[in-house]
Protein backbone atom coordinates (compact mmCIF):
# COMPACT_ATOMS: atom_id res chain seq x y z
CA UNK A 1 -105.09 180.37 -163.79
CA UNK A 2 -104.47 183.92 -162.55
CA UNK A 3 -107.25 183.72 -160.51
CA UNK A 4 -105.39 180.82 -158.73
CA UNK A 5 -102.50 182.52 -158.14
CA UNK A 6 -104.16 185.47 -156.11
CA UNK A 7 -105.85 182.67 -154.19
CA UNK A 8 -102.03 181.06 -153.63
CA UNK A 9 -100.85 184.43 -152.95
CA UNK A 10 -103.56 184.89 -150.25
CA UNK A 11 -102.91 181.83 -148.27
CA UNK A 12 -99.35 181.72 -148.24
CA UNK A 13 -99.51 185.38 -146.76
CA UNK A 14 -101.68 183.41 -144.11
CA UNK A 15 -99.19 181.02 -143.52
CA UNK A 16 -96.11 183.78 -143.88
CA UNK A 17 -98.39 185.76 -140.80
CA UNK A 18 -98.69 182.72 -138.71
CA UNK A 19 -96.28 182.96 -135.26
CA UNK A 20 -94.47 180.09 -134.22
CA UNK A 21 -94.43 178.28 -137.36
CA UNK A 22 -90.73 178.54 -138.94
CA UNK A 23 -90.87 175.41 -141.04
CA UNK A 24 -94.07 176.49 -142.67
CA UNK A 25 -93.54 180.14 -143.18
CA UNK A 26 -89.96 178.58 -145.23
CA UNK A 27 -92.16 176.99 -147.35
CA UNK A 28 -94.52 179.95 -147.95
CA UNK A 29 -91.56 182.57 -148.71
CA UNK A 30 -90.08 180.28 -151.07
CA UNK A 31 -93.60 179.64 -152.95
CA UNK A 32 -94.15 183.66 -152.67
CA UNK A 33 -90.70 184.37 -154.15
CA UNK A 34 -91.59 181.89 -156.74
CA UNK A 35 -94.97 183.49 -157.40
CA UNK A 36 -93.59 187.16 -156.82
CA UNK A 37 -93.41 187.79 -161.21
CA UNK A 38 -96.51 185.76 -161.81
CA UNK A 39 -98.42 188.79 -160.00
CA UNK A 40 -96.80 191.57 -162.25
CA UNK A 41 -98.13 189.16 -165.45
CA UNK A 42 -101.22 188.41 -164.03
CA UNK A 43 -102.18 191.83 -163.32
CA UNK A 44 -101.30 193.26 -166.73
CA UNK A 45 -103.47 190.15 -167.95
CA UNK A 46 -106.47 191.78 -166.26
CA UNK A 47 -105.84 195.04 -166.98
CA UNK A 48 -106.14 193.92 -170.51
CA UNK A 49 -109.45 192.46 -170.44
CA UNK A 50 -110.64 195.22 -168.80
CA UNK A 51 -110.86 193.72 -165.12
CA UNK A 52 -110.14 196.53 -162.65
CA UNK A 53 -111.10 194.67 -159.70
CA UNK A 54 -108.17 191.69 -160.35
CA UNK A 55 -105.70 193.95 -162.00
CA UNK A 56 -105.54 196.12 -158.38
CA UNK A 57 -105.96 192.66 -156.38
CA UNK A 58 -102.70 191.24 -158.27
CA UNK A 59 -100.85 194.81 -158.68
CA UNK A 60 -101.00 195.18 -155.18
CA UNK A 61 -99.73 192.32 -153.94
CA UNK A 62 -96.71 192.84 -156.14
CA UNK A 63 -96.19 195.89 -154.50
CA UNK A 64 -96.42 195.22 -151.53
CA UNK A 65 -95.16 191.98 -151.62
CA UNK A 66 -91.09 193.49 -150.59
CA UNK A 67 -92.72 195.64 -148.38
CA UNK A 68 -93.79 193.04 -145.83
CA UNK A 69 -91.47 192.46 -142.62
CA UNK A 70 -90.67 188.91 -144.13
CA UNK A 71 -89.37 190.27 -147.33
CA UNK A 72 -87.77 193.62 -146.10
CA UNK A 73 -83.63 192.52 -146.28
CA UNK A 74 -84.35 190.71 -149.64
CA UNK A 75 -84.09 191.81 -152.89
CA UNK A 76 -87.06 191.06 -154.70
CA UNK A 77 -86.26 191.72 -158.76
CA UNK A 78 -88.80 194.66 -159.69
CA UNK A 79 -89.97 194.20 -163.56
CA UNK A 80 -89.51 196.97 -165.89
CA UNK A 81 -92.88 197.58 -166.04
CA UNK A 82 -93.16 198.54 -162.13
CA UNK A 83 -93.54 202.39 -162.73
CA UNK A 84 -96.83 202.10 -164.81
CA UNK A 85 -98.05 199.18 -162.93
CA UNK A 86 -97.75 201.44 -159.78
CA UNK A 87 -99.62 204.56 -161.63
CA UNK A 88 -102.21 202.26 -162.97
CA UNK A 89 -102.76 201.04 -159.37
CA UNK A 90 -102.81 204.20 -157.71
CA UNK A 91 -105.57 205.60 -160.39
CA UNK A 92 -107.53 202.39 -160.13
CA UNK A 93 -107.39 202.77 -156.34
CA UNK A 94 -108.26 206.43 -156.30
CA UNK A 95 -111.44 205.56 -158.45
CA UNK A 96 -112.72 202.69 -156.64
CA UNK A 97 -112.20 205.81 -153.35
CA UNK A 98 -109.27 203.48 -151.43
CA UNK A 99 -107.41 206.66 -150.66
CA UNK A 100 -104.99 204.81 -147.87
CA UNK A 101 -103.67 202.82 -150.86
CA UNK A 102 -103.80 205.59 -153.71
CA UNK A 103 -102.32 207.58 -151.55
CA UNK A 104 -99.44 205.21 -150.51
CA UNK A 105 -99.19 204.11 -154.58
CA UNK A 106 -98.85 207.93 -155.90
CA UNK A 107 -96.29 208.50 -153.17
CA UNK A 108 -94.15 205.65 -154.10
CA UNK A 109 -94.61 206.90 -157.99
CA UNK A 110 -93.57 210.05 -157.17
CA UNK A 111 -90.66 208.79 -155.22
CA UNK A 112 -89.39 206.95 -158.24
CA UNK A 113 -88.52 209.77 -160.01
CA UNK A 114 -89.89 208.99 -163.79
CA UNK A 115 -93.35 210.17 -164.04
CA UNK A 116 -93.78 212.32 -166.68
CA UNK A 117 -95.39 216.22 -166.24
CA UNK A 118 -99.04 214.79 -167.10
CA UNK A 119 -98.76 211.86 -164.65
CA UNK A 120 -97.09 213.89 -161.85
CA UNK A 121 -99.74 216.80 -162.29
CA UNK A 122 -102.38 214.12 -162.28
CA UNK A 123 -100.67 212.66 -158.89
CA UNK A 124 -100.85 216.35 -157.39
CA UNK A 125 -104.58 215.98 -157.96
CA UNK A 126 -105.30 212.76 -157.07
CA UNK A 127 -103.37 213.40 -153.84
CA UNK A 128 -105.64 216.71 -153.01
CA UNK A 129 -108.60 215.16 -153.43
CA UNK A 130 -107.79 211.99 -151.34
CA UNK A 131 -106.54 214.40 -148.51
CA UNK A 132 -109.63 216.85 -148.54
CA UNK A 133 -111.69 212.73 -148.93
CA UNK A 134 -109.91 212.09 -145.68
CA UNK A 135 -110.05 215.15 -143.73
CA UNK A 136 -107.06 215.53 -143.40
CA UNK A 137 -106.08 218.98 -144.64
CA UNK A 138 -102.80 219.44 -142.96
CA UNK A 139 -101.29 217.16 -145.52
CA UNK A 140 -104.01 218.38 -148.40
CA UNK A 141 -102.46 221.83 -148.00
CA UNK A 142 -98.56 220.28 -147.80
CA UNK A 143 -99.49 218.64 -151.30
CA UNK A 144 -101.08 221.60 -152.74
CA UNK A 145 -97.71 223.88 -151.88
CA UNK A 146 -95.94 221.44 -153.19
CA UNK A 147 -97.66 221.21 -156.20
CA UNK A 148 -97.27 225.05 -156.99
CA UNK A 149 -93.69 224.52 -156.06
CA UNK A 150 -93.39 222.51 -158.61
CA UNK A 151 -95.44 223.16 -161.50
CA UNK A 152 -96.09 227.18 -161.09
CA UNK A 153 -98.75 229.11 -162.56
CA UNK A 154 -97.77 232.21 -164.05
CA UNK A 155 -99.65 235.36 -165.46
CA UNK A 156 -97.34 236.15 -168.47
């Protein structure tokens, strides 16, 4: 069944993305609303039968889900569970090397404010090596002063 709903999720994205077709894309934003805490469920169900691959599929589109144009003035209801959900993503992401969306996943998790000193430190990391992965060392060196901003290493 949860494999059905990433394959619902899917196509009424599709239908959601397709111009010129307001009657439709009703219909798909009220079946994606509908849908939107299926994902959350459906994604801790993989996680715990050890399914990487569909827990990121279905955690990400309940992420990203309220971040798409369509969604963006709506209030989509986040479960309880988002903060770990997003942490779990971001790792999962940043070992399967998708930096653009571990990257975009620790950020958020940061933002939220309730990571605890292990998961934040871990974050710091995970960012580093996804910036020097990238190239891009501008923002690998913004994240590592930030880093020993925050969590400072002393001699004493």
């Amino acid at each position: 069944m949860n494999s059905y709903l990433l394959e619902s999720y899917n196509l009424f994205v599709k239908v959601l993305e397709t111009p010129n077709n307001n009657e439709q894309q009703r219909g798909a934003k009220n079946r994606l609303r509908a849908i939107y805490p299926k994902l959350i469920s459906g994604a801790i169900y993989f996680s715990q039968e050890k399914q990487p691959i569909k827990f990121l599929d279905l955690a990400t589109a309940y992420i990203e889900l309220p971040q798409k144009r369509e969604f963006q003035n709506e209030l989509l209801q986040r479960d309880s569970q988002y903060p770990g959900l997003l942490y779990n993503a971001a790792l999962g992401c940043h070992n399967l090397k998708r930096y653009d969306k571990s990257i975009k996943f620790f950020t958020e998790f940061m933002n939220l404010g309730v990571g605890d000193e292990v998961q934040l430190k871990n974050c710091y990391v995970c960012l580093n090596q996804a910036y020097n992965e990238q190239k891009n060392y501008a923002k690998q060196e913004q994240i590592l002063e930030e880093a020993a901003k925050k969590f400072p290493v002393t001699l004493e």
